[in-house]
N, C-alpha and C. Protein backbone atom coordinates (compact mmCIF):
# COMPACT_ATOMS: atom_id res chain seq x y z
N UNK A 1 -11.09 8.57 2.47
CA UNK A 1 -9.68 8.25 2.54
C UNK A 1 -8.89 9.41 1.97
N UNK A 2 -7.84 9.67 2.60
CA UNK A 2 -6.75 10.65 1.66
C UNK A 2 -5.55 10.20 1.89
N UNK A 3 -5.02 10.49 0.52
CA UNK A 3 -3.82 10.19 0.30
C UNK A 3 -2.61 11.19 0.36
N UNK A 4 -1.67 11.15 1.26
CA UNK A 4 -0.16 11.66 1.13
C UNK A 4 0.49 11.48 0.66
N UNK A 5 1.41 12.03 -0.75
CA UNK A 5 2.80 11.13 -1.17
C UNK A 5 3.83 12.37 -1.39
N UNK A 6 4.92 11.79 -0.76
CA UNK A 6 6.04 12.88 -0.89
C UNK A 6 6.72 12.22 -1.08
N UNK A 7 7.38 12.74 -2.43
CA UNK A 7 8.69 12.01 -2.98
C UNK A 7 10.07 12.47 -2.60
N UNK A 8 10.87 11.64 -2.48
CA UNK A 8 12.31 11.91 -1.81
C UNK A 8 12.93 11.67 -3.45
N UNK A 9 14.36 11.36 -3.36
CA UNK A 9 14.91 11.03 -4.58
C UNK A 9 14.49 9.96 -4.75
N UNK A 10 14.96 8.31 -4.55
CA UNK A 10 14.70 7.66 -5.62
C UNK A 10 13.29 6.96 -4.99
N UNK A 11 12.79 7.27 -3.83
CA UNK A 11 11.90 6.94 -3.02
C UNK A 11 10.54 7.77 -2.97
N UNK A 12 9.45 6.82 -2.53
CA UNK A 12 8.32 7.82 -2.24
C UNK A 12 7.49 7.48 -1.38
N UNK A 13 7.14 8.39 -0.56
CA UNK A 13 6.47 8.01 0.52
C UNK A 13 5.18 8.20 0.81
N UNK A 14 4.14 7.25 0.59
CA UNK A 14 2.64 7.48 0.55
C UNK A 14 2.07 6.95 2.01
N UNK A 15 1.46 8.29 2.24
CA UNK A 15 0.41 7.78 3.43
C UNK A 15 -0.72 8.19 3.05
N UNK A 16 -1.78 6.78 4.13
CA UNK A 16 -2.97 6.58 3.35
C UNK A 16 -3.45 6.63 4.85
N UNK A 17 -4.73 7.59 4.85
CA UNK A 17 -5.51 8.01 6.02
C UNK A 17 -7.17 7.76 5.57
N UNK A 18 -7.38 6.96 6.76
CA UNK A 18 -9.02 6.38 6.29
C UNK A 18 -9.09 5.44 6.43
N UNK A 19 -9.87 4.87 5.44
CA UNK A 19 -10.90 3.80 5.19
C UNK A 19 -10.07 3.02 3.89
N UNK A 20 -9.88 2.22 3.67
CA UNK A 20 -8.91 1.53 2.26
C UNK A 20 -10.02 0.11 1.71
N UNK A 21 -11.49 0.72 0.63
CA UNK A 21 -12.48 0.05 0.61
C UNK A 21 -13.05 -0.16 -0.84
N UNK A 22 -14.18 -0.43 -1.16
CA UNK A 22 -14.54 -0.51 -2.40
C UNK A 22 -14.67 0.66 -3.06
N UNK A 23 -15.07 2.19 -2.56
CA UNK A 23 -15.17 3.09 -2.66
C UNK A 23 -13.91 4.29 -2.56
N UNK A 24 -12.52 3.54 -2.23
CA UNK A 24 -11.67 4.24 -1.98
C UNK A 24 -10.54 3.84 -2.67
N UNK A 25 -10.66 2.42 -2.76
CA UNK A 25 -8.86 1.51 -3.88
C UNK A 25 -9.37 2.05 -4.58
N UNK A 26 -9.46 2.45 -5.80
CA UNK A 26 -9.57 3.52 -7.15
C UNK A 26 -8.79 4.30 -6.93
N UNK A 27 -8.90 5.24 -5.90
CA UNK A 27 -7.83 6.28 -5.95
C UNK A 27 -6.32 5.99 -5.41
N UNK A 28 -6.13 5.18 -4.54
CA UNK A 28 -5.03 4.61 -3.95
C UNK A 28 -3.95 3.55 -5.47
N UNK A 29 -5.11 3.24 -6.11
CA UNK A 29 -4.62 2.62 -6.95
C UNK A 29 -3.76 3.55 -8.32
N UNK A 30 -5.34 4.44 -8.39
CA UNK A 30 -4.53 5.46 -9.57
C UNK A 30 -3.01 6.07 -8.71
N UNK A 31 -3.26 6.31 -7.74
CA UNK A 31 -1.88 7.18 -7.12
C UNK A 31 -0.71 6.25 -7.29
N UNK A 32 -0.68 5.01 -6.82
CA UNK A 32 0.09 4.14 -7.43
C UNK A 32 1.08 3.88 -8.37
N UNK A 33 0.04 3.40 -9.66
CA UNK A 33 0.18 3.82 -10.84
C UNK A 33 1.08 4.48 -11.31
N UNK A 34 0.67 6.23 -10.89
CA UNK A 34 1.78 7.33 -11.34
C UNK A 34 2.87 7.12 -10.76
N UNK A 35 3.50 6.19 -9.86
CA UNK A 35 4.66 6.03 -9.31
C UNK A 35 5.09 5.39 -10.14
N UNK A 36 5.17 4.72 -11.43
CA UNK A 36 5.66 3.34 -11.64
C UNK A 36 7.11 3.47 -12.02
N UNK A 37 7.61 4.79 -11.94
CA UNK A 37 9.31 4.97 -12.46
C UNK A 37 10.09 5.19 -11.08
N UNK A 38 9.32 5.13 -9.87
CA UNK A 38 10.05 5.17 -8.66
C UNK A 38 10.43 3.89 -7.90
N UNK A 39 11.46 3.91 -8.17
CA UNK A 39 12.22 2.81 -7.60
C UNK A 39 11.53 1.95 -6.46
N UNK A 40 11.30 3.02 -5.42
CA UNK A 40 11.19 2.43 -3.65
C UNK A 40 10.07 3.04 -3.80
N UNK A 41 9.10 2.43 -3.24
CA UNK A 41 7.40 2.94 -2.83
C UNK A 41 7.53 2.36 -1.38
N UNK A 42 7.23 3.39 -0.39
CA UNK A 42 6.66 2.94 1.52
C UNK A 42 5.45 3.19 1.11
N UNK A 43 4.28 2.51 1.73
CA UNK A 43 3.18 2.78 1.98
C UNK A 43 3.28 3.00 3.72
N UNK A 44 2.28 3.98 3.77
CA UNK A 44 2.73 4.30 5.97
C UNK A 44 1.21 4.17 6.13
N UNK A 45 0.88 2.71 6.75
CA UNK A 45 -0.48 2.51 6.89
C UNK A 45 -0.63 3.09 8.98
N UNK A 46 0.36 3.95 9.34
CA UNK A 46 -0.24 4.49 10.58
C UNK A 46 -1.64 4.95 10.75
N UNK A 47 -2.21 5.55 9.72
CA UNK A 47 -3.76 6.17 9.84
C UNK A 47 -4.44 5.61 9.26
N UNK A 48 -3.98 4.60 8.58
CA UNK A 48 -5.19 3.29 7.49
C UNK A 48 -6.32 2.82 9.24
N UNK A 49 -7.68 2.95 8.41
CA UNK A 49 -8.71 2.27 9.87
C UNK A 49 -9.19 0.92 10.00
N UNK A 50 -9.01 1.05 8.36
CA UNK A 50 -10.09 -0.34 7.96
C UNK A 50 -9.24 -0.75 6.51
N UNK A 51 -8.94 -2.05 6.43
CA UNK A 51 -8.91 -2.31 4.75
C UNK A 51 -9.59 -3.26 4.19
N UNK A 52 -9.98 -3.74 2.96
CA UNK A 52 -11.15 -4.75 2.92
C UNK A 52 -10.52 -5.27 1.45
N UNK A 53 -11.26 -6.65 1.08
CA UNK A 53 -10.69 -7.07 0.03
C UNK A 53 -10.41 -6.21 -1.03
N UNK A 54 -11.12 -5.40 -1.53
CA UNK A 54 -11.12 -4.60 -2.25
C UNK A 54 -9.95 -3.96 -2.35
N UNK A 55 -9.13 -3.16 -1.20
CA UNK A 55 -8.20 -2.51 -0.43
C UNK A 55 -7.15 -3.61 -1.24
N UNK A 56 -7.41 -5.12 -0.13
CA UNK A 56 -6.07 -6.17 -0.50
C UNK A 56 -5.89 -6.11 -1.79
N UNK A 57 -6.94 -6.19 -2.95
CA UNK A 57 -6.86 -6.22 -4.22
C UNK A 57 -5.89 -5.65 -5.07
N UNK A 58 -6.12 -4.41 -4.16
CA UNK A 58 -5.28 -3.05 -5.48
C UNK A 58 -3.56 -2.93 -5.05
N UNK A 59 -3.18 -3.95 -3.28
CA UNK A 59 -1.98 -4.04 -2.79
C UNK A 59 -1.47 -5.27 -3.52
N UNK A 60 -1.96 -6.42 -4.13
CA UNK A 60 -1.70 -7.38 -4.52
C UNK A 60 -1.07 -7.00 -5.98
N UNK A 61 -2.11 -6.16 -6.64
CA UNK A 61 -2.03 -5.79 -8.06
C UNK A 61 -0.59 -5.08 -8.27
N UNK A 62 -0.29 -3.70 -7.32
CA UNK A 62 0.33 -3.20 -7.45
C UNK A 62 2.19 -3.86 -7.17
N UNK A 63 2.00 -4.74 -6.18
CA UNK A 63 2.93 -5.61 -5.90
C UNK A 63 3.31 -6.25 -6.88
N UNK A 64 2.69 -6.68 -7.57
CA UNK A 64 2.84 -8.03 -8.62
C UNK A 64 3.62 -6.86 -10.02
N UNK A 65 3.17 -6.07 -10.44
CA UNK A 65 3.50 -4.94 -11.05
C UNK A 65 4.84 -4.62 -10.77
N UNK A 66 5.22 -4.26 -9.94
CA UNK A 66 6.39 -3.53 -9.29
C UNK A 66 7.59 -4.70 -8.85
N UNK A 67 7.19 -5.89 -8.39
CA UNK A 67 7.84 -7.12 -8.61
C UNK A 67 8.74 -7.55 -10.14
N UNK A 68 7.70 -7.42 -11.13
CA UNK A 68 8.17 -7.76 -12.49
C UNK A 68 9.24 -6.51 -12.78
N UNK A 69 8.73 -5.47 -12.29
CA UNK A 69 9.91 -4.62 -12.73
C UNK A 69 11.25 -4.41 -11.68
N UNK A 70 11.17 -5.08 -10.75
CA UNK A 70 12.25 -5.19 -9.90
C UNK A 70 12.63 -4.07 -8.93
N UNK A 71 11.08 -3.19 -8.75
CA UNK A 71 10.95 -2.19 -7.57
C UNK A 71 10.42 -2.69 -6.38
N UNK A 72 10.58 -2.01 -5.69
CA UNK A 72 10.30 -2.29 -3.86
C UNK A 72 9.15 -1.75 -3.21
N UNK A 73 8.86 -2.29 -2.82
CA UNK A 73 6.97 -2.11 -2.27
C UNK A 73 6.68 -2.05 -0.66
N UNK A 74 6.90 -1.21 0.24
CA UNK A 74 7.20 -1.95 1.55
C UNK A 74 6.00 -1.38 2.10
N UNK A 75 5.44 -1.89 3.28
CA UNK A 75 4.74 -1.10 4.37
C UNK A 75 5.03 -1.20 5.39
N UNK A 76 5.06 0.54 6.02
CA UNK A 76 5.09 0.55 7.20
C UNK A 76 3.80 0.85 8.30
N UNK A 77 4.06 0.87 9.87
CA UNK A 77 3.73 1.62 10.29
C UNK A 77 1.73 0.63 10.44
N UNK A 78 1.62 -0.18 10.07
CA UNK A 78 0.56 -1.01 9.90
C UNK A 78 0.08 -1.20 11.55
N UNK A 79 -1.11 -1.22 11.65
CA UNK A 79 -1.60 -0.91 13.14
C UNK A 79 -2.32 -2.70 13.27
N UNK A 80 -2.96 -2.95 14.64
CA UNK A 80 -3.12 -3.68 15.39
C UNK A 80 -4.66 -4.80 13.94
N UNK A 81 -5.16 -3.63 13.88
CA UNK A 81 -6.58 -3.89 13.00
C UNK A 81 -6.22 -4.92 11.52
N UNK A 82 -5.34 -3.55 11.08
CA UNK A 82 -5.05 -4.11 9.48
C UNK A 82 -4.04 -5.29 9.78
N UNK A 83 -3.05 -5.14 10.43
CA UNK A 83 -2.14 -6.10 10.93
C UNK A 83 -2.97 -7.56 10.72
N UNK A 84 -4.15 -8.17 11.64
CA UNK A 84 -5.00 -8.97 11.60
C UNK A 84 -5.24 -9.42 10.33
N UNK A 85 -6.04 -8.54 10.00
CA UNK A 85 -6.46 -8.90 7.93
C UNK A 85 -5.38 -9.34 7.45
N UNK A 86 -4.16 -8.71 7.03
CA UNK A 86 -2.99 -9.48 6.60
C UNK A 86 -2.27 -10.42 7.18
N UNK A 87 -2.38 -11.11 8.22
CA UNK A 87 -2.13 -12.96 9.37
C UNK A 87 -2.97 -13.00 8.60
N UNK A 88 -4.74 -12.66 8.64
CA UNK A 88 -5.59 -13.77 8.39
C UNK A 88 -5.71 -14.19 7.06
N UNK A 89 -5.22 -13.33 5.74
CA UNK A 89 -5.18 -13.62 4.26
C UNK A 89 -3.92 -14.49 3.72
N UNK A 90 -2.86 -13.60 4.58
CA UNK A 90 -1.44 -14.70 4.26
C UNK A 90 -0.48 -13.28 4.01
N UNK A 91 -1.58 -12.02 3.82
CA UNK A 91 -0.54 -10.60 3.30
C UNK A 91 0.94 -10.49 3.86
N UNK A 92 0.68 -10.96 5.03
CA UNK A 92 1.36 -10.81 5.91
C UNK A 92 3.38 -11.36 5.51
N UNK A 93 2.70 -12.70 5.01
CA UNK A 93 4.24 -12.76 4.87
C UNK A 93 4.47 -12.30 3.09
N UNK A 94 3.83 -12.18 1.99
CA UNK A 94 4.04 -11.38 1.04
C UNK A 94 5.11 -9.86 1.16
N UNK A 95 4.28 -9.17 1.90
CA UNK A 95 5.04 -8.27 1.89
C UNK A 95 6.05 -7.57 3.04
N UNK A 96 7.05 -6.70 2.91
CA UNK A 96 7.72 -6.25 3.49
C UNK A 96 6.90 -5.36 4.50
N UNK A 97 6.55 -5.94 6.04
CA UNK A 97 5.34 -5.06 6.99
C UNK A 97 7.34 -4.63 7.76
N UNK A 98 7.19 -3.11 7.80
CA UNK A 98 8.40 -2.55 8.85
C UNK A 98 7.52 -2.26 10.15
């Protein structure tokens, strides 16, 4: 998996290319993390292939986080695959899918 993040002003924009798995939320998560003073976080799941509980785990965590502090968490750009996983968990209506 690799991660993109380019920060705008009060915004930042992370794209995540790959696999989003047991072997890969660690790093998606630490990248996260270091955002926590940025207002607006996009995640741009256009090149995400696969995500797995593991994956949902570290989107749940980080949500719940960023909720209490009254920042914005959105994803875009979510393809046909991952789309599925989040209908079939409930992700779907949790978060902001653009």
């Amino acid at each position: 998996m690799e991660i993109k993040v380019d920060q705008l002003q009060n915004q930042c924009h992370v794209s995540v290319i790959g696999r989003l798995d047991t072997n890969t939320s660690g790093s998606l998560e630490e990248s996260l993390n270091r955002l926590e003073s940025v207002p607006d976080v996009v995640l741009d799941f256009e090149n995400l292939e696969y995500i797995s509980s593991a994956g949902l785990r570290v989107l749940l965590a980080i949500y719940k986080k960023r909720k209490a502090r009254q920042q914005t968490f959105s994803i875009i750009h979510i393809n046909e695959n991952v789309e599925e996983v989040f209908e079939i968990t409930g992700f779907k209506k949790l978060f902001h899918l653009k």
